[in-house]
Protein backbone atom coordinates (compact mmCIF):
# COMPACT_ATOMS: atom_id res chain seq x y z
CA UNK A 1 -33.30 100.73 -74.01
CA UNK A 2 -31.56 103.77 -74.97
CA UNK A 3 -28.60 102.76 -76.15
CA UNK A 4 -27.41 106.21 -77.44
CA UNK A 5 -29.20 109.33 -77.89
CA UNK A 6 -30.02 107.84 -81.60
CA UNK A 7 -30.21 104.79 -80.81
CA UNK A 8 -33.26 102.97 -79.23
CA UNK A 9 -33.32 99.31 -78.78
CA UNK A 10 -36.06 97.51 -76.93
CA UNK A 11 -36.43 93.60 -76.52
CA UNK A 12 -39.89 92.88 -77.67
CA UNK A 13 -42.57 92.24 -80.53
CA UNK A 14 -42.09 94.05 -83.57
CA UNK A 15 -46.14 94.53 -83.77
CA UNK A 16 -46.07 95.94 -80.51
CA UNK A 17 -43.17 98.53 -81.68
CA UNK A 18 -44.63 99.20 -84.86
CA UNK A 19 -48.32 99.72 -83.06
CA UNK A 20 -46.82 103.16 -81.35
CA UNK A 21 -45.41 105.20 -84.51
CA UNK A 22 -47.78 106.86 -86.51
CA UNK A 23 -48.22 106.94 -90.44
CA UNK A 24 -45.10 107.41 -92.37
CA UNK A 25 -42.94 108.11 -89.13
CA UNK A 26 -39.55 106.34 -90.26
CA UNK A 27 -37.73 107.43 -93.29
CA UNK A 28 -36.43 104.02 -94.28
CA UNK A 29 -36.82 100.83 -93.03
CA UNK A 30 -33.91 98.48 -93.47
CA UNK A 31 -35.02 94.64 -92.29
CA UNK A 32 -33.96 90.80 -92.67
CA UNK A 33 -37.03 88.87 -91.15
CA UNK A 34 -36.90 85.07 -91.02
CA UNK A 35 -37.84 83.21 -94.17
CA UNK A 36 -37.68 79.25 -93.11
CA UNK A 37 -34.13 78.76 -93.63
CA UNK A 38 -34.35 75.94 -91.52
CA UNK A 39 -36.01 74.06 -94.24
CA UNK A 40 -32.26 73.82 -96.35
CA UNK A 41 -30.22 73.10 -93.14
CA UNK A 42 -30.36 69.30 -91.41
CA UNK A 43 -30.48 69.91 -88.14
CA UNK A 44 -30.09 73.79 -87.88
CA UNK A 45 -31.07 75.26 -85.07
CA UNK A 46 -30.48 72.34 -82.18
CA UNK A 47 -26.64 72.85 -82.00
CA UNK A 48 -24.62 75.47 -83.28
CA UNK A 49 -26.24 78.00 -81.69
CA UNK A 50 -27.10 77.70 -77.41
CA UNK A 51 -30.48 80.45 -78.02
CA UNK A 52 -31.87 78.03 -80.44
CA UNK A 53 -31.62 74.79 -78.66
CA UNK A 54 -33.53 76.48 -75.73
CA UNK A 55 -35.87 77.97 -78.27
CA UNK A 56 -36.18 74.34 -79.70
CA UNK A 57 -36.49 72.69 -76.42
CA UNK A 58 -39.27 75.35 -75.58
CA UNK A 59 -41.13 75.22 -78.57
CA UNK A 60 -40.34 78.77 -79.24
CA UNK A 61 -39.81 79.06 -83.41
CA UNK A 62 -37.64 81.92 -84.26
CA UNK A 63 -37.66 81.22 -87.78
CA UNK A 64 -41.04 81.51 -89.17
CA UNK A 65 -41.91 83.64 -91.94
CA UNK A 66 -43.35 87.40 -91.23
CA UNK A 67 -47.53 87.54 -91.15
CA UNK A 68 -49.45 89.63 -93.67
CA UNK A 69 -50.22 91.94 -90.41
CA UNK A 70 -46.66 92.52 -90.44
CA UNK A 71 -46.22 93.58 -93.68
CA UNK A 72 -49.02 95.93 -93.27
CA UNK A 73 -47.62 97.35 -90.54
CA UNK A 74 -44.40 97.57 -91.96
CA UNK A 75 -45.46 99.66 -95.13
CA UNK A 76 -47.35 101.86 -92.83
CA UNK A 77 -44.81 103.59 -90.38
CA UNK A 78 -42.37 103.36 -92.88
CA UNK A 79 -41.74 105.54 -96.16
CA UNK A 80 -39.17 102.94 -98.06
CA UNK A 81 -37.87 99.73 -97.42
CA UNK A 82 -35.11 97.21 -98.01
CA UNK A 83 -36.16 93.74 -96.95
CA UNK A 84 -33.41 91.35 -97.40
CA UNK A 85 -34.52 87.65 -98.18
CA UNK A 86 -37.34 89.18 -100.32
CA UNK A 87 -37.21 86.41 -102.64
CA UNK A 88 -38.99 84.04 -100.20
CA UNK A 89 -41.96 86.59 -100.12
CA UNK A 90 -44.59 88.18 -102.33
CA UNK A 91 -43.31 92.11 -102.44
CA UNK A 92 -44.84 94.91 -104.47
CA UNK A 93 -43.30 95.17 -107.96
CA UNK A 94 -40.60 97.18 -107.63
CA UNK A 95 -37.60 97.98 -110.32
CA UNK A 96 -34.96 98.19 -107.55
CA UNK A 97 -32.93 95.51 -105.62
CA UNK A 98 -29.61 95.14 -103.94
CA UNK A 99 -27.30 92.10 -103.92
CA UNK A 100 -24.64 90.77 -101.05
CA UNK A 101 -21.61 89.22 -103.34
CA UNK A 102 -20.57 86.40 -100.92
CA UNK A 103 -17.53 85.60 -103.24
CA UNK A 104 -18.34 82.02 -102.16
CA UNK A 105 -15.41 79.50 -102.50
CA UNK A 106 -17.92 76.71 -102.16
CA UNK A 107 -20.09 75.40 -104.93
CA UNK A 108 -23.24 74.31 -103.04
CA UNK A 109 -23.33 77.37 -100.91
CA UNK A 110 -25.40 80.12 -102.28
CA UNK A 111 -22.92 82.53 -103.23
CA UNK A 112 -25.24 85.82 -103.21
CA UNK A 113 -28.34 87.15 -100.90
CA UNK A 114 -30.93 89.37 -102.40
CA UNK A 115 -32.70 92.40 -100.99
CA UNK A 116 -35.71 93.74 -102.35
CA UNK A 117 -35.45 97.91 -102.52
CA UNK A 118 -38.89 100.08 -102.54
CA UNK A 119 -39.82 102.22 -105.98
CA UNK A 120 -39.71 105.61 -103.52
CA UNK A 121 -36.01 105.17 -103.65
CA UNK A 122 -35.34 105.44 -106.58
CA UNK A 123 -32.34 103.75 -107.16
CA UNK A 124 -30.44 101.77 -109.50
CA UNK A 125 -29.32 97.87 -108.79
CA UNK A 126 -26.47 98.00 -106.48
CA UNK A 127 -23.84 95.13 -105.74
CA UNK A 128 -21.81 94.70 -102.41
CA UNK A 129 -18.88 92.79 -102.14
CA UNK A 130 -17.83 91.21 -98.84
CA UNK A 131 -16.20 87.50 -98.62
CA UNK A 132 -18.40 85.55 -96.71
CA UNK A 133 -14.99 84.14 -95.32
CA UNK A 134 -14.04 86.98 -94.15
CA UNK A 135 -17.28 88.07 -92.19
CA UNK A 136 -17.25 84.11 -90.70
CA UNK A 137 -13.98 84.80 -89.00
CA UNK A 138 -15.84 87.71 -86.85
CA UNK A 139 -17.73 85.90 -83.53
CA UNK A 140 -21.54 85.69 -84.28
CA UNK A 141 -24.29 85.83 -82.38
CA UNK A 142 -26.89 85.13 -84.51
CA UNK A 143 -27.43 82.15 -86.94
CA UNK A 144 -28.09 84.84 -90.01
CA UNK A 145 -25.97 87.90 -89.05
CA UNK A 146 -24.51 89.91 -91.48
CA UNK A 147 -22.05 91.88 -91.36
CA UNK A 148 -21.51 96.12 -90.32
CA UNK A 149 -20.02 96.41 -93.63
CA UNK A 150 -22.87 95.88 -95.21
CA UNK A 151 -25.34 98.00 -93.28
CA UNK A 152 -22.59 100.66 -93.72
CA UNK A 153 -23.15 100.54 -97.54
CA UNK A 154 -26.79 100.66 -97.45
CA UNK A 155 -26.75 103.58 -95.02
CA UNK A 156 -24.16 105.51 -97.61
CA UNK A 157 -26.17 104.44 -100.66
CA UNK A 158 -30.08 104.78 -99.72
CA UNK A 159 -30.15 106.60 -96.71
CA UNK A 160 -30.21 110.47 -96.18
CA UNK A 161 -28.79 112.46 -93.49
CA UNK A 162 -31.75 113.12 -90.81
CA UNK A 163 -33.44 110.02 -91.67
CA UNK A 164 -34.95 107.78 -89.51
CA UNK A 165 -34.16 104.45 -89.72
CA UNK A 166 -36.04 101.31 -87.96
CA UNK A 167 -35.12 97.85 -87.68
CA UNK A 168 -37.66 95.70 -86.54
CA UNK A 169 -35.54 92.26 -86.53
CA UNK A 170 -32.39 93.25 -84.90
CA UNK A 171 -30.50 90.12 -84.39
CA UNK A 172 -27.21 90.45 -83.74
CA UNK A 173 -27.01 94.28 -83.68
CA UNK A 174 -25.22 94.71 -87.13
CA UNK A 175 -27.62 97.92 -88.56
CA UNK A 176 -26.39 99.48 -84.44
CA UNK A 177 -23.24 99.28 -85.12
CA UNK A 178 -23.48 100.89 -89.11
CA UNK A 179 -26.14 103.44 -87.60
CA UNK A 180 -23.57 104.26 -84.76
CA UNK A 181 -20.87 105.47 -86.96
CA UNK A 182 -22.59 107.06 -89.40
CA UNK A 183 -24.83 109.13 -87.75
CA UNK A 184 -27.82 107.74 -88.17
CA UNK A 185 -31.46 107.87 -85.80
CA UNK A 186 -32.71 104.21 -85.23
CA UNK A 187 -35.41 102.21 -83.63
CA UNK A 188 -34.97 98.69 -83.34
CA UNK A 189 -36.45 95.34 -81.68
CA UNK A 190 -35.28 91.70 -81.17
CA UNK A 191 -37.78 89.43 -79.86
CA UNK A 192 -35.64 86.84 -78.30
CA UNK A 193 -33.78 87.88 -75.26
CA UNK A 194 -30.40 85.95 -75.07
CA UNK A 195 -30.04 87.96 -78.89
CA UNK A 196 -30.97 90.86 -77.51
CA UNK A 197 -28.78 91.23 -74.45
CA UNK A 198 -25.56 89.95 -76.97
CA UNK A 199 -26.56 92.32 -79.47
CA UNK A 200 -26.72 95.27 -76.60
CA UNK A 201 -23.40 94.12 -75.30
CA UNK A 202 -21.81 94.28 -78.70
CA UNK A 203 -23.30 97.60 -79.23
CA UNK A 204 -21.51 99.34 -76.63
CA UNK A 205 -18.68 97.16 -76.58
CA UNK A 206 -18.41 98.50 -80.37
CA UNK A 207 -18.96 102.07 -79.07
CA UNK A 208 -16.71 102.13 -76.12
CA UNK A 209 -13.94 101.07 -78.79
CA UNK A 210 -14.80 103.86 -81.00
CA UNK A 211 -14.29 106.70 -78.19
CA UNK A 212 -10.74 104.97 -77.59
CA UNK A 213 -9.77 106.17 -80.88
């Protein structure tokens, strides 16, 4: 779907998006694939959220880790990358990496989240602070959202204007809504539909507000 004239969003495999662009076509690609998180929560995924106790129910596992195919893939269409969650992965070496500063109140929660940042960027170790209280008093969608703010500081910090910027698990629509306002081309995919139609309807929602104002 064309969501704006920069921004395309389609509900479907991210192999099957990825298959299309050639060698090097996207600028930077900015992505938070599923690492198992599953495996530290009791019970996640059956009730907080309704799309993944039908995913459950169907058998349908939203959470598995990313195949080498997709890393292949990844590296090819795209000239840099920031893959969030990089710690539960093998990654090239790279000097580079970007932390979210949760300012965590509680001891047991993990109080950071780490994002691995390609050597063709070339830049230093960056920190982001957002309260992780703050972002949990905005209505998610997705059981690992985070939040526009964040996306907002990558853009300003590793992206260039013109780039092209491709998502290729979307979730809740965050990167959109970052993209939106700055400026920025992007291709994106979600894989699950009930995420995909909430993140669409919080795209626009997001961009009808901005042309009130």
């Amino acid at each position: 779907m064309k969501v704006t004239d920069k921004i395309q969003i389609t509900n479907e495999d991210n192999m099957d998006l990825m298959s299309r662009y050639e060698d090097n076509y996207f600028d930077l690609a900015i992505v938070d694939p599923p690492y198992g998180i599953k495996r530290f929560k009791k019970g996640f995924g059956t009730t907080r959220f309704k799309t993944d106790k039908r995913n459950a129910e169907k058998g349908i596992e939203w959470d598995n880790k990313p195949t080498k195919e997709y890393w292949d893939e990844l590296f090819r269409v795209s000239k840099n990358q920031i893959v969030w969650g990089a710690n539960n992965f093998v990654m090239p070496p790279s000097e580079y990496f970007c932390i979210w500063n949760k300012k965590q109140t509680v001891e047991n929660f993990a109080t950071c989240e780490y994002a691995w940042v390609s050597m063709g960027l070339k830049k230093p170790a960056k920190m982001f602070d957002y309260g992780i209280h703050k972002h949990n008093h905005t209505k998610k969608i997705h059981p690992t959202e985070k939040p526009k703010q964040l996306y907002n500081f990558l853009l300003k910090h590793y992206a260039k204007e013109g780039d092209k910027i491709l998502d290729t698990h979307l979730g809740s629509g965050s990167i959109a809504l970052a993209s939106h306002e700055r400026g920025f081309e992007l291709t994106a995919c979600e894989l699950d539909k009930e995420y995909y139609q909430a993140s669409i309807k919080r795209i626009k929602d997001h961009i009808s507000q901005q042309r009130l104002f």
